[in-house]
N, C-alpha and C. Protein backbone atom coordinates (compact mmCIF):
# COMPACT_ATOMS: atom_id res chain seq x y z
N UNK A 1 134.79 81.96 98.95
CA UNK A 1 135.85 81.62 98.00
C UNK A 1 135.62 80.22 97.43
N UNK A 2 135.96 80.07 95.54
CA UNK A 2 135.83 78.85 95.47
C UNK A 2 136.66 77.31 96.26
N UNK A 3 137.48 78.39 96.69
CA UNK A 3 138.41 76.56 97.36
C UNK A 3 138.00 76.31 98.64
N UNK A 4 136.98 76.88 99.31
CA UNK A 4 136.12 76.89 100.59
C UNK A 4 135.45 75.28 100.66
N UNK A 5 135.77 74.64 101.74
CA UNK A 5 134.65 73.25 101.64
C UNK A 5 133.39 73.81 102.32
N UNK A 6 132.25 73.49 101.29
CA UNK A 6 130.69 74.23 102.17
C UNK A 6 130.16 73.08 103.68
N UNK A 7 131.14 72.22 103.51
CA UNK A 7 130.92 70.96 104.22
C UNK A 7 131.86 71.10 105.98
N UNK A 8 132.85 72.40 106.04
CA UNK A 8 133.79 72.46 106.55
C UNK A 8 133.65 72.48 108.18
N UNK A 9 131.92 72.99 108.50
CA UNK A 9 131.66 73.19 109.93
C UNK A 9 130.94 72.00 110.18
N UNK A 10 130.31 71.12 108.99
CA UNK A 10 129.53 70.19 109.30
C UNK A 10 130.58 68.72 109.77
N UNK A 11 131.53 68.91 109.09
CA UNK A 11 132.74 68.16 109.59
C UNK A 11 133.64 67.98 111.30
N UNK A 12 133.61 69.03 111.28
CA UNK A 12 134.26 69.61 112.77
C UNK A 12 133.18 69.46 113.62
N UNK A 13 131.42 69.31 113.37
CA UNK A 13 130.78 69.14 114.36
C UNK A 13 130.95 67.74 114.58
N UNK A 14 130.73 66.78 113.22
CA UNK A 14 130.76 65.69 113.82
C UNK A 14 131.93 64.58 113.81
N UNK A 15 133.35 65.73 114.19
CA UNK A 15 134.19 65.09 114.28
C UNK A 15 134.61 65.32 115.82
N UNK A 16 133.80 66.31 116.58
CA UNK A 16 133.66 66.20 117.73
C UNK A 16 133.03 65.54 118.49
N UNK A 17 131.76 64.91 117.47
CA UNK A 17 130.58 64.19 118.15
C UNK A 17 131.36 62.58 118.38
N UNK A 18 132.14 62.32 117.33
CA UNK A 18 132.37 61.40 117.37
C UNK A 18 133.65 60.67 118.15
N UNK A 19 134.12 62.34 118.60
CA UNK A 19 135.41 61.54 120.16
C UNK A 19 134.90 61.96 121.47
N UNK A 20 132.75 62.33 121.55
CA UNK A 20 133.06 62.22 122.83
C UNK A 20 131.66 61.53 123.27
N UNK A 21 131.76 60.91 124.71
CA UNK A 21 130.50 60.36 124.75
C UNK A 21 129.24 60.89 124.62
N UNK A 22 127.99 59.87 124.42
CA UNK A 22 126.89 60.10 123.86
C UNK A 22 126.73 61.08 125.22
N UNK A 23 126.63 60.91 125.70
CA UNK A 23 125.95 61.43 127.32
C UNK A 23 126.77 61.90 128.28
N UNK A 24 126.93 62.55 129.34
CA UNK A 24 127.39 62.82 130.74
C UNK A 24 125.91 62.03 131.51
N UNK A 25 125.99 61.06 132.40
CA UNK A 25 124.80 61.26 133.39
C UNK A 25 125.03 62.41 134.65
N UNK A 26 126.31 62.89 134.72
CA UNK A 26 126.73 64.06 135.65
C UNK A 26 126.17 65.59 135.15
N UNK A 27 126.05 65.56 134.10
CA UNK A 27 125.30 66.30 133.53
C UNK A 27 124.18 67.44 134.21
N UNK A 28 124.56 68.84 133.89
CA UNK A 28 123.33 69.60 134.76
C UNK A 28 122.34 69.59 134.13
N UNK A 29 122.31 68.85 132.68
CA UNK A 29 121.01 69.28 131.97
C UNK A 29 119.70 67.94 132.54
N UNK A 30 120.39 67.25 133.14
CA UNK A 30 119.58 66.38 133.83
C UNK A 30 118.98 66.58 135.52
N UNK A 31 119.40 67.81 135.75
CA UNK A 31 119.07 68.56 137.27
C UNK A 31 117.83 68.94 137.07
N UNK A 32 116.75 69.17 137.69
CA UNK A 32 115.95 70.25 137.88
C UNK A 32 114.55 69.49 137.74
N UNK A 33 113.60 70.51 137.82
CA UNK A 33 112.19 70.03 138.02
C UNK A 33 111.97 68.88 137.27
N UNK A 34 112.30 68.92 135.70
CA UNK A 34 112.11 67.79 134.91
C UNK A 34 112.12 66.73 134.60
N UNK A 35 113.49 66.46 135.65
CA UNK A 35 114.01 65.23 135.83
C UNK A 35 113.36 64.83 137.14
N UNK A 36 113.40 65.52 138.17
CA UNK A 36 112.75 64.57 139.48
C UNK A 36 111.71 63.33 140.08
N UNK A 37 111.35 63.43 138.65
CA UNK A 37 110.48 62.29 139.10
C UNK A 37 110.93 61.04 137.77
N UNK A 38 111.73 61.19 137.48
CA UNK A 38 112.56 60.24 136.53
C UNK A 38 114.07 59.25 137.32
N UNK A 39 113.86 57.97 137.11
CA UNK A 39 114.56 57.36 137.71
C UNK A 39 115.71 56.06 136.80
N UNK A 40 116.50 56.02 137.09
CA UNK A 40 117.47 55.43 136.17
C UNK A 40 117.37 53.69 135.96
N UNK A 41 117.08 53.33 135.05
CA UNK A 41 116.61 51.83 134.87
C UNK A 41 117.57 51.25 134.05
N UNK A 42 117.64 50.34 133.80
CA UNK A 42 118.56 48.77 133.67
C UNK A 42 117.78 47.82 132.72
N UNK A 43 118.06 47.36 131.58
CA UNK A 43 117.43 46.14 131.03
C UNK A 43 115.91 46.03 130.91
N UNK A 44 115.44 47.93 130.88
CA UNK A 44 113.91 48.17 130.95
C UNK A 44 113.24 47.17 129.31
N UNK A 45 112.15 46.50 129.30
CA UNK A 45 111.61 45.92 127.89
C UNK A 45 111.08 47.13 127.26
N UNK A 46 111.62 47.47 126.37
CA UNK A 46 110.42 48.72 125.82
C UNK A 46 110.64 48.20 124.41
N UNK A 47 109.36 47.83 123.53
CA UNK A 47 109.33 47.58 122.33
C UNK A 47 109.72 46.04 122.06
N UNK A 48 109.15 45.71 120.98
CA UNK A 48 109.64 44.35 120.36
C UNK A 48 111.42 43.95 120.68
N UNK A 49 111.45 43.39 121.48
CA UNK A 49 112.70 42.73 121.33
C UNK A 49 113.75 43.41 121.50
N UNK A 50 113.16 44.43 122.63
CA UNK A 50 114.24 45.53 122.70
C UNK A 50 114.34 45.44 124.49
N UNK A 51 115.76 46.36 125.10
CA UNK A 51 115.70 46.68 126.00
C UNK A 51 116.28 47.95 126.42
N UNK A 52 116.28 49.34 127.02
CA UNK A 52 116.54 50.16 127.53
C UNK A 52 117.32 50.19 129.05
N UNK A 53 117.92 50.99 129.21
CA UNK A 53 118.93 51.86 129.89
C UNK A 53 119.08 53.02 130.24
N UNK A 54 118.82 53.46 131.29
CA UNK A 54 119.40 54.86 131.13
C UNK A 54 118.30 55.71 131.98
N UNK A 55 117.59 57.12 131.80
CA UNK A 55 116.91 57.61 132.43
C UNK A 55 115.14 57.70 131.88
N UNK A 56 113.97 57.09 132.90
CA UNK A 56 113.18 56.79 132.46
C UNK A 56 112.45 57.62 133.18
N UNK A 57 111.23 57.54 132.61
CA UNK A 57 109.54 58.27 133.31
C UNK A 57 108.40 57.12 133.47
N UNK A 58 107.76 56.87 134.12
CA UNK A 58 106.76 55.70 134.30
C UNK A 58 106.64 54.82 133.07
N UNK A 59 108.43 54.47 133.07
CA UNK A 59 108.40 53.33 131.48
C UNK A 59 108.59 53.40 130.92
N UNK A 60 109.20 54.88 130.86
CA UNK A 60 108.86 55.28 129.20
C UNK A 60 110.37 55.96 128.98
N UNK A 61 111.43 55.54 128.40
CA UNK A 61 112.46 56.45 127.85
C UNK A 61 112.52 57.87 127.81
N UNK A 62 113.27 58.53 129.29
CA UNK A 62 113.15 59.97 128.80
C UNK A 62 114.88 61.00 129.36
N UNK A 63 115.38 61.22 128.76
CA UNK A 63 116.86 61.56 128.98
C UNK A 63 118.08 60.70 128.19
N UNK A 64 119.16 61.11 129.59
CA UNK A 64 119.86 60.15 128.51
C UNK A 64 119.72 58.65 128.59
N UNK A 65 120.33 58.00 127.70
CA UNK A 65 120.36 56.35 127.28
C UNK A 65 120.33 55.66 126.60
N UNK A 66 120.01 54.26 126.64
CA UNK A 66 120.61 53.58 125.23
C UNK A 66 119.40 52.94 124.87
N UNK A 67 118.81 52.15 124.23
CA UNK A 67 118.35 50.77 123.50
C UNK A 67 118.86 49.97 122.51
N UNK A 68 118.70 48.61 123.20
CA UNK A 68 119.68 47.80 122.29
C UNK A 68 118.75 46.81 121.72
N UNK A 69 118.62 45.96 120.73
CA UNK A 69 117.77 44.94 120.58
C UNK A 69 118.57 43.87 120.22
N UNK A 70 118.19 42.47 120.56
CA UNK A 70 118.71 41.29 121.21
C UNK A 70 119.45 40.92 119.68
N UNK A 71 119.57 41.43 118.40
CA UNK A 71 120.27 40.99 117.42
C UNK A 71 121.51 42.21 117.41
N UNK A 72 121.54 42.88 118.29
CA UNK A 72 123.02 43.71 118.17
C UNK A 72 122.87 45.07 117.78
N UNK A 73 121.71 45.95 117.65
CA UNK A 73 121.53 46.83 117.33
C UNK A 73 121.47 47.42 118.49
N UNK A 74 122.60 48.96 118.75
CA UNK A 74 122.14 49.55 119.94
C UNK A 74 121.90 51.20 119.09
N UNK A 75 121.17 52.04 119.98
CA UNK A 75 120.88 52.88 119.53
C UNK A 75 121.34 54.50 121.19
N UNK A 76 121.84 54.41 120.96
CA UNK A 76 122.23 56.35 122.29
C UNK A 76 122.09 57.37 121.95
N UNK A 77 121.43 58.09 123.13
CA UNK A 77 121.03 59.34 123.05
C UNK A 77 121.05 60.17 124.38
N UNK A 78 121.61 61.43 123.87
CA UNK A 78 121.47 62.16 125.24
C UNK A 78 120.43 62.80 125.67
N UNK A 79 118.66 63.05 124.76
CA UNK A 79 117.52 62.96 125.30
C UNK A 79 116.41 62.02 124.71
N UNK A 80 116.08 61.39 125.26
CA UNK A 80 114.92 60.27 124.85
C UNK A 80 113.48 61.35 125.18
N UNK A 81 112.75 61.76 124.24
CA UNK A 81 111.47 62.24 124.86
C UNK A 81 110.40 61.25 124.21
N UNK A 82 109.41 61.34 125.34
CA UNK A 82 108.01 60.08 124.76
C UNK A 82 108.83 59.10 124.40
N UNK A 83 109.71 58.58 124.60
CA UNK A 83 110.17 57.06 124.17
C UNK A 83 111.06 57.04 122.77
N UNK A 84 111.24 58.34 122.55
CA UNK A 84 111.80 57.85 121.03
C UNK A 84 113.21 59.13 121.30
N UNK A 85 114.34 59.30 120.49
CA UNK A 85 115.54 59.36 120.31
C UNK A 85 115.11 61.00 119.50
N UNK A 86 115.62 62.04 120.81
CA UNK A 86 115.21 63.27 120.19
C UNK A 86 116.38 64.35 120.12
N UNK A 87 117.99 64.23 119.76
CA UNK A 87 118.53 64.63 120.55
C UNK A 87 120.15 64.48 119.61
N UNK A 88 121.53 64.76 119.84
CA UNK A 88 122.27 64.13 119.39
C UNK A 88 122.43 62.83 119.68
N UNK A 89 123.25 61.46 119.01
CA UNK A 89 122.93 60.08 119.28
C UNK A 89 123.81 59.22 118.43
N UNK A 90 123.75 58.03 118.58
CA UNK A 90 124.80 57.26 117.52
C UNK A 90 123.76 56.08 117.70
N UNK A 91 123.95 55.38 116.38
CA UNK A 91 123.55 53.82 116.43
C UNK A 91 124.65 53.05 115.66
N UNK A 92 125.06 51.89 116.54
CA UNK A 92 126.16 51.00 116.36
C UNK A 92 125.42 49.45 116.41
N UNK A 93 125.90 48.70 115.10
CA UNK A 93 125.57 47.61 114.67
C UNK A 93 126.52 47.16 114.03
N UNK A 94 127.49 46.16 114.95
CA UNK A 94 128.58 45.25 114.65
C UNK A 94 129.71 46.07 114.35
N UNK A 95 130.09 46.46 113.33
CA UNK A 95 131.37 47.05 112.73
C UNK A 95 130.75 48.17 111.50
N UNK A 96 129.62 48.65 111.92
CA UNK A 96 128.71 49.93 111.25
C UNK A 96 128.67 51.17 112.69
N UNK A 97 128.30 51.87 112.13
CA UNK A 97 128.39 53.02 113.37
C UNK A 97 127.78 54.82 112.60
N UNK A 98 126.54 55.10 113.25
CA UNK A 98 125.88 56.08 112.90
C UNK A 98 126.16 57.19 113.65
N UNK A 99 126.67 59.07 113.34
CA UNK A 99 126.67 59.54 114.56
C UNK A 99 125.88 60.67 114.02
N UNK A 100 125.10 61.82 114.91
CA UNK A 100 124.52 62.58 114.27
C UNK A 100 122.98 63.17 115.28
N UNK A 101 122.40 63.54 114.67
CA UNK A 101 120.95 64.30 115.58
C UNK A 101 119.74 63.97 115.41
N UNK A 102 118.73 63.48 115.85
CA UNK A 102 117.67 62.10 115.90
C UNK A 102 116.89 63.91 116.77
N UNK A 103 115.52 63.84 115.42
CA UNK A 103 114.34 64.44 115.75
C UNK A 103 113.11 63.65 116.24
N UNK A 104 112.54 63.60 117.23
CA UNK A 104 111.41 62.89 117.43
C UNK A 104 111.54 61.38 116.39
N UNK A 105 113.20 60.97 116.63
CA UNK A 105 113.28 59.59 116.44
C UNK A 105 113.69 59.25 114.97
N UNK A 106 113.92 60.35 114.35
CA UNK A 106 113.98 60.12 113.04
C UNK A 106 115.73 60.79 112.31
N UNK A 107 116.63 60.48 111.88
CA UNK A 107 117.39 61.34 111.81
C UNK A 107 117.56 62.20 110.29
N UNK A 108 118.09 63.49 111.06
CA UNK A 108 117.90 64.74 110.79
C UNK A 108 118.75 65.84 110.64
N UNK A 109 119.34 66.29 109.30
CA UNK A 109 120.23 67.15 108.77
C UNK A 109 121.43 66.31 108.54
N UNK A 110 122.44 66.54 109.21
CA UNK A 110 124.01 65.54 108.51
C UNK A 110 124.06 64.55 109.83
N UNK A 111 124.61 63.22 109.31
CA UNK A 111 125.53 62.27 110.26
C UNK A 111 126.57 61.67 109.47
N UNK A 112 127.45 60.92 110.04
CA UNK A 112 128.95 60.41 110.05
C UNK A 112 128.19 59.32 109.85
N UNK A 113 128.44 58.63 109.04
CA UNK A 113 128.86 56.86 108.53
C UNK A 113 129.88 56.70 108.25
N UNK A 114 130.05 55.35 109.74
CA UNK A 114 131.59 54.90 109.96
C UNK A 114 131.81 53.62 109.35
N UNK A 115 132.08 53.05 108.30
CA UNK A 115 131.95 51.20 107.93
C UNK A 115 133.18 51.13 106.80
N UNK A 116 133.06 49.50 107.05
CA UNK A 116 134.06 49.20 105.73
C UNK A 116 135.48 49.95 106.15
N UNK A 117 136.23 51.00 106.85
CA UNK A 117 137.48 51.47 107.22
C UNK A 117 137.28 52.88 106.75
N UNK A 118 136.19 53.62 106.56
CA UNK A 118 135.83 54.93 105.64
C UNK A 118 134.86 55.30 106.57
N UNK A 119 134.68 56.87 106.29
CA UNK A 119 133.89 57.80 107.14
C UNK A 119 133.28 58.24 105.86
N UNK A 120 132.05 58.34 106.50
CA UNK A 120 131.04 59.16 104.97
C UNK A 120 129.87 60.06 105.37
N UNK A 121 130.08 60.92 104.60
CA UNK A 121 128.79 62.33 105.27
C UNK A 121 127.23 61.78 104.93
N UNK A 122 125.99 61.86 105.56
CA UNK A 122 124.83 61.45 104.78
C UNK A 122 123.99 62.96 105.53
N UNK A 123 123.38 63.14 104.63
CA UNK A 123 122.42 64.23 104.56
C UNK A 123 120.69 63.69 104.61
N UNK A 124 119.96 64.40 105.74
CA UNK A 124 118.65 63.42 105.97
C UNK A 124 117.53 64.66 105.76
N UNK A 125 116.81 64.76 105.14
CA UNK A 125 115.78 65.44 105.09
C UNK A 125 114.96 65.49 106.61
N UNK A 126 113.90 66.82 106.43
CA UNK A 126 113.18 66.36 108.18
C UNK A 126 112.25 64.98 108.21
N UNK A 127 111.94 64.46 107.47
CA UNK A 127 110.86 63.19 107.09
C UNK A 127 111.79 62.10 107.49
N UNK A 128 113.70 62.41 107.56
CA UNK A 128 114.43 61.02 108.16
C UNK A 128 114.80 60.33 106.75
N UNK A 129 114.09 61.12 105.55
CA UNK A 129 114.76 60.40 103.85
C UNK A 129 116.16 61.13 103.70
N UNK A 130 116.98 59.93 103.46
CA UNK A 130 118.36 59.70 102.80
C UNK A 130 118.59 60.48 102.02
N UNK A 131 119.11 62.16 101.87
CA UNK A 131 118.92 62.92 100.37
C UNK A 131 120.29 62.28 99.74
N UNK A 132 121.51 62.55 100.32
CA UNK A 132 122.69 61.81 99.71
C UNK A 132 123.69 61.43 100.70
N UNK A 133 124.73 60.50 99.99
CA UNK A 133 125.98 60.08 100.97
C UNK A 133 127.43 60.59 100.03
N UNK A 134 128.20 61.05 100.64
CA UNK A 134 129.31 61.60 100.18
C UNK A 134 130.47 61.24 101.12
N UNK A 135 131.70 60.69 100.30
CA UNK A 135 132.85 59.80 101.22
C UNK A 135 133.26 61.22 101.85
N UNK A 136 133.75 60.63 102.77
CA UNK A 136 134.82 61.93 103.71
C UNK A 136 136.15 61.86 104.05
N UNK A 137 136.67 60.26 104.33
CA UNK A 137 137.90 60.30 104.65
C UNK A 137 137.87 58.85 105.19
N UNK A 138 139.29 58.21 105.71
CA UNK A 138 139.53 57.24 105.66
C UNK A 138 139.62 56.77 107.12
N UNK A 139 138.59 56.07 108.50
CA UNK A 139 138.87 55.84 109.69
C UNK A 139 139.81 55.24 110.37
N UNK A 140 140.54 56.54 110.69
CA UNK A 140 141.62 56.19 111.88
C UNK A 140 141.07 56.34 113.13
N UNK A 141 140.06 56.32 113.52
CA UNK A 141 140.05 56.74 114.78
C UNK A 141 138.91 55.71 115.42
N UNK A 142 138.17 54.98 115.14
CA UNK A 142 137.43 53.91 115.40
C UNK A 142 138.40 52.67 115.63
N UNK A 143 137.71 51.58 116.77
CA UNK A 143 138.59 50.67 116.94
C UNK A 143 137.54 49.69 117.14
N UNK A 144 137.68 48.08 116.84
CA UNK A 144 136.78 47.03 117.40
C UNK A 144 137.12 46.61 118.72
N UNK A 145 135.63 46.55 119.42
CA UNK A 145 135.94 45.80 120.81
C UNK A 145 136.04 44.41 120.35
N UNK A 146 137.42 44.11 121.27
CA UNK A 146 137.57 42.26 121.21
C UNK A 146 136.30 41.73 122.23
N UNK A 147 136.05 42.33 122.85
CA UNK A 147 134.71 41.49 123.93
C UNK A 147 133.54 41.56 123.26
N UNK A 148 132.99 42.61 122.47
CA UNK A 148 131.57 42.92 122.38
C UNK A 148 131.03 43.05 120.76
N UNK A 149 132.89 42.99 119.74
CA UNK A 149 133.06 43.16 118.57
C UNK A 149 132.29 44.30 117.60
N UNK A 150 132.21 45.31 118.50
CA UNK A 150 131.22 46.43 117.98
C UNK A 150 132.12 47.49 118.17
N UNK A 151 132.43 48.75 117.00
CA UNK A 151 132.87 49.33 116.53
C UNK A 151 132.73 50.23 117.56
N UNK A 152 134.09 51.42 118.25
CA UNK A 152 134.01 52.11 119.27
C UNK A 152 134.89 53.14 118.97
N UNK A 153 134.39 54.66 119.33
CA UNK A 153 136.05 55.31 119.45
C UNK A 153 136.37 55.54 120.83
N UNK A 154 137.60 55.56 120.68
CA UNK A 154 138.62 55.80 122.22
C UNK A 154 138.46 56.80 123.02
N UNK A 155 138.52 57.58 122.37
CA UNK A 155 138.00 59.04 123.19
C UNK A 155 136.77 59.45 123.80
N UNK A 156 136.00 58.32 123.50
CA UNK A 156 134.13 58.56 123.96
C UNK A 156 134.28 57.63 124.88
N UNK A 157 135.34 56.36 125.28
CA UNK A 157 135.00 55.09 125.66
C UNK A 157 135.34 55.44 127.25
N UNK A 158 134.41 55.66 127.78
CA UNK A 158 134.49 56.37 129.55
C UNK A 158 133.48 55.46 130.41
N UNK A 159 133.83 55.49 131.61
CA UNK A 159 133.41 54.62 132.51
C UNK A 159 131.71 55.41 132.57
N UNK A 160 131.50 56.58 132.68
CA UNK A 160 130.49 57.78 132.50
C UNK A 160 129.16 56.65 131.66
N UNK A 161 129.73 56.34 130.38
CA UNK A 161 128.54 55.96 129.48
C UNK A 161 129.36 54.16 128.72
N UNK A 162 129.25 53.62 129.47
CA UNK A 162 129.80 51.77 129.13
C UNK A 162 128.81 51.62 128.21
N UNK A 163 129.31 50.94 127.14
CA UNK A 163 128.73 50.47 126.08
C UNK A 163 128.74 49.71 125.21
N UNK A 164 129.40 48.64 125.92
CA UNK A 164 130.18 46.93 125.65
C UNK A 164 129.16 46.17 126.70
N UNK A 165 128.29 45.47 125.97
CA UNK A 165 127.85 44.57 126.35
C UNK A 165 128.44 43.17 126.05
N UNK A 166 127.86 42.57 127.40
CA UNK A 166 129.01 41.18 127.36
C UNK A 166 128.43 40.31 128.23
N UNK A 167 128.32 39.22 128.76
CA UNK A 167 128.03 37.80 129.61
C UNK A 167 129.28 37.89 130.25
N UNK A 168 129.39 37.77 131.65
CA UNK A 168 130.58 37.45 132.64
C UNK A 168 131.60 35.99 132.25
N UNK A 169 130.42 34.98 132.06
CA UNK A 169 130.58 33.52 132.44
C UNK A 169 130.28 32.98 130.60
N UNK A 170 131.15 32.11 130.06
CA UNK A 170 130.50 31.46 129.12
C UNK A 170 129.66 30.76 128.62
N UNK A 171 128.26 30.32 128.00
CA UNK A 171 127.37 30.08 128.21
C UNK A 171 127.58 28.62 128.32
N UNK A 172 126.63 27.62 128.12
CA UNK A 172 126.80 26.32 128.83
C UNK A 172 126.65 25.55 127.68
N UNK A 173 127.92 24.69 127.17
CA UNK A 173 127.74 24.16 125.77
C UNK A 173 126.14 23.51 125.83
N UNK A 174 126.10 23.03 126.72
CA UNK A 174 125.02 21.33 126.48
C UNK A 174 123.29 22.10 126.78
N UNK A 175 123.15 23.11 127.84
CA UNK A 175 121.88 23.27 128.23
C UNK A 175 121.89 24.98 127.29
N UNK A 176 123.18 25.79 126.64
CA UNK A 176 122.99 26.83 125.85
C UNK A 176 122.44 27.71 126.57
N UNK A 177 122.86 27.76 127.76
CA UNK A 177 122.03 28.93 128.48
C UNK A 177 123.56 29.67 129.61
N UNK A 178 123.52 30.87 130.13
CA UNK A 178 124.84 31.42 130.46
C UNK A 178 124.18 31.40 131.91
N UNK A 179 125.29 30.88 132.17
CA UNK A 179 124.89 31.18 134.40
C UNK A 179 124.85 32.55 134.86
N UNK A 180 125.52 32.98 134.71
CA UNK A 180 125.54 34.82 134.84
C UNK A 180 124.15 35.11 134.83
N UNK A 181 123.48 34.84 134.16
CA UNK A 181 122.25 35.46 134.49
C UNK A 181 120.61 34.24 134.22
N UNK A 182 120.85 33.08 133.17
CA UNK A 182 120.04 32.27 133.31
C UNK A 182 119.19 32.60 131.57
N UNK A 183 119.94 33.31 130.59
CA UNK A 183 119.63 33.43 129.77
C UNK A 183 119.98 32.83 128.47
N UNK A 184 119.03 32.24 127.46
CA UNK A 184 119.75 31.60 126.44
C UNK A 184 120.52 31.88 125.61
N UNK A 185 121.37 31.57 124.67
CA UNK A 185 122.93 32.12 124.23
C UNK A 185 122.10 32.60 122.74
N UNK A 186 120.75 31.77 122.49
CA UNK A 186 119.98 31.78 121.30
C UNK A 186 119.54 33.24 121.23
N UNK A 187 119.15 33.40 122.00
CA UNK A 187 117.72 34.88 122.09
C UNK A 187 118.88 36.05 123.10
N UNK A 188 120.06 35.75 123.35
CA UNK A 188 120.84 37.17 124.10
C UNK A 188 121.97 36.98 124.25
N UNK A 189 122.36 37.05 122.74
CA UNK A 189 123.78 36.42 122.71
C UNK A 189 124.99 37.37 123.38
N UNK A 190 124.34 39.11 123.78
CA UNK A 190 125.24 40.06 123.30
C UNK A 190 125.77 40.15 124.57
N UNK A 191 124.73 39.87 126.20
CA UNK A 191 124.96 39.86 127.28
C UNK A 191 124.44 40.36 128.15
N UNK A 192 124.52 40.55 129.57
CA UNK A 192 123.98 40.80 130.75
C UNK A 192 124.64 41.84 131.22
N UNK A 193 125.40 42.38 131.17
CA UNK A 193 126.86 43.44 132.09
C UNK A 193 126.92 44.50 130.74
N UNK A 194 127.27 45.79 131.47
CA UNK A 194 127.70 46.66 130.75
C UNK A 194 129.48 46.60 131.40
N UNK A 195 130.32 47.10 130.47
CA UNK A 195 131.59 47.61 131.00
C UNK A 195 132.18 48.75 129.67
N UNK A 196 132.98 48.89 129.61
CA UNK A 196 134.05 49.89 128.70
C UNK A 196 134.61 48.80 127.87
N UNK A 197 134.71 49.55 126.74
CA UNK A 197 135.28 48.67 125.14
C UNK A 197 136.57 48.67 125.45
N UNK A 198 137.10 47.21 124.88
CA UNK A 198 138.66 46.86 124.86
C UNK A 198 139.06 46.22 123.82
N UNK A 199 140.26 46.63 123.74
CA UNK A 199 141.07 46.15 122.55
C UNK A 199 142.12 44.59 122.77
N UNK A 200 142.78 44.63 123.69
CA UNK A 200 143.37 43.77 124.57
C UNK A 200 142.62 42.22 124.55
């Protein structure tokens, strides 16, 4: 019918994607032969100026998890294969927010762009090229963390998958470096600790 939106299931997918977390690590899809020799890492270096989280293989990003790089870019996914983002996923940068399905790292068919107070559809060819962006509606449902100032929704924000990075301790006016962990405020401003996004 003409009053049909052709857009109507692509909406509802990723208006689900976007109230629930990237990941379960409770997850059964992380059981079984595949995973057993994969072990869960912390602040792994993988890449220029980057660091990883989450479930690894001799180094190498494989399941779920995050990468963040030291200027505020984080990137989640619920399978990392060979190191790159193969899977559904979001990337969040400041008060921007991507949600949607990452092929061998590249993203692929529709995602949600959350910015500016507006939600907007973008359509990605398999090559990861931009075919178009089309507004969708107006965000009520995203909120800023006061700790980590990066754009979050409520309904994903679970102890399961923390994704507020933060420094415990304030860094040290005079030597610019944070006791919490011994790092400069210059080169890691975003923090040492994971916890859950707050508004408060």
């Amino acid at each position: 019918m003409s009053g049909e939106d052709p857009l109507a299931e692509v909406k509802k997918t990723l208006d689900l994607q976007m109230q629930a977390p990237v990941y379960n690590i409770n997850s059964p899809l992380y059981i079984g032969r595949d995973w057993q020799s994969c072990e869960v890492v912390s602040g792994l270096a993988y890449g220029k100026d980057q660091k990883y989280s989450g479930l690894a293989y001799d180094g190498v990003p494989k399941g779920w998890g995050m990468l963040e790089h030291h200027i505020g870019l984080m990137q989640a996914c619920s399978n990392w294969n060979q190191g790159v983002a193969d899977g559904p996923g979001m990337i969040v940068q400041d008060r921007t927010a991507y949600y949607g399905n990452f092929s061998m790292g590249v993203r692929q068919g529709y995602f949600a762009l959350v910015k500016d107070g507006g939600i907007y559809i973008e359509e990605y060819a398999a090559n990861g090229e931009l075919l178009r962006r089309i507004k969708w509606k107006r965000d009520k449902m995203h909120k800023v963390c006061t700790r980590c100032n990066r754009l979050f929704s409520p309904p994903a924000n679970t102890e399961q998958a923390p994704m507020c990075r933060y420094h415990p301790e304030e860094a040290d006016p005079i030597k610019g470096t944070y006791p919490c962990c011994g790092a400069m405020s210059v080169y890691n401003p975003l923090g040492c600790s994971l916890t859950v996004h707050t508004t408060a």
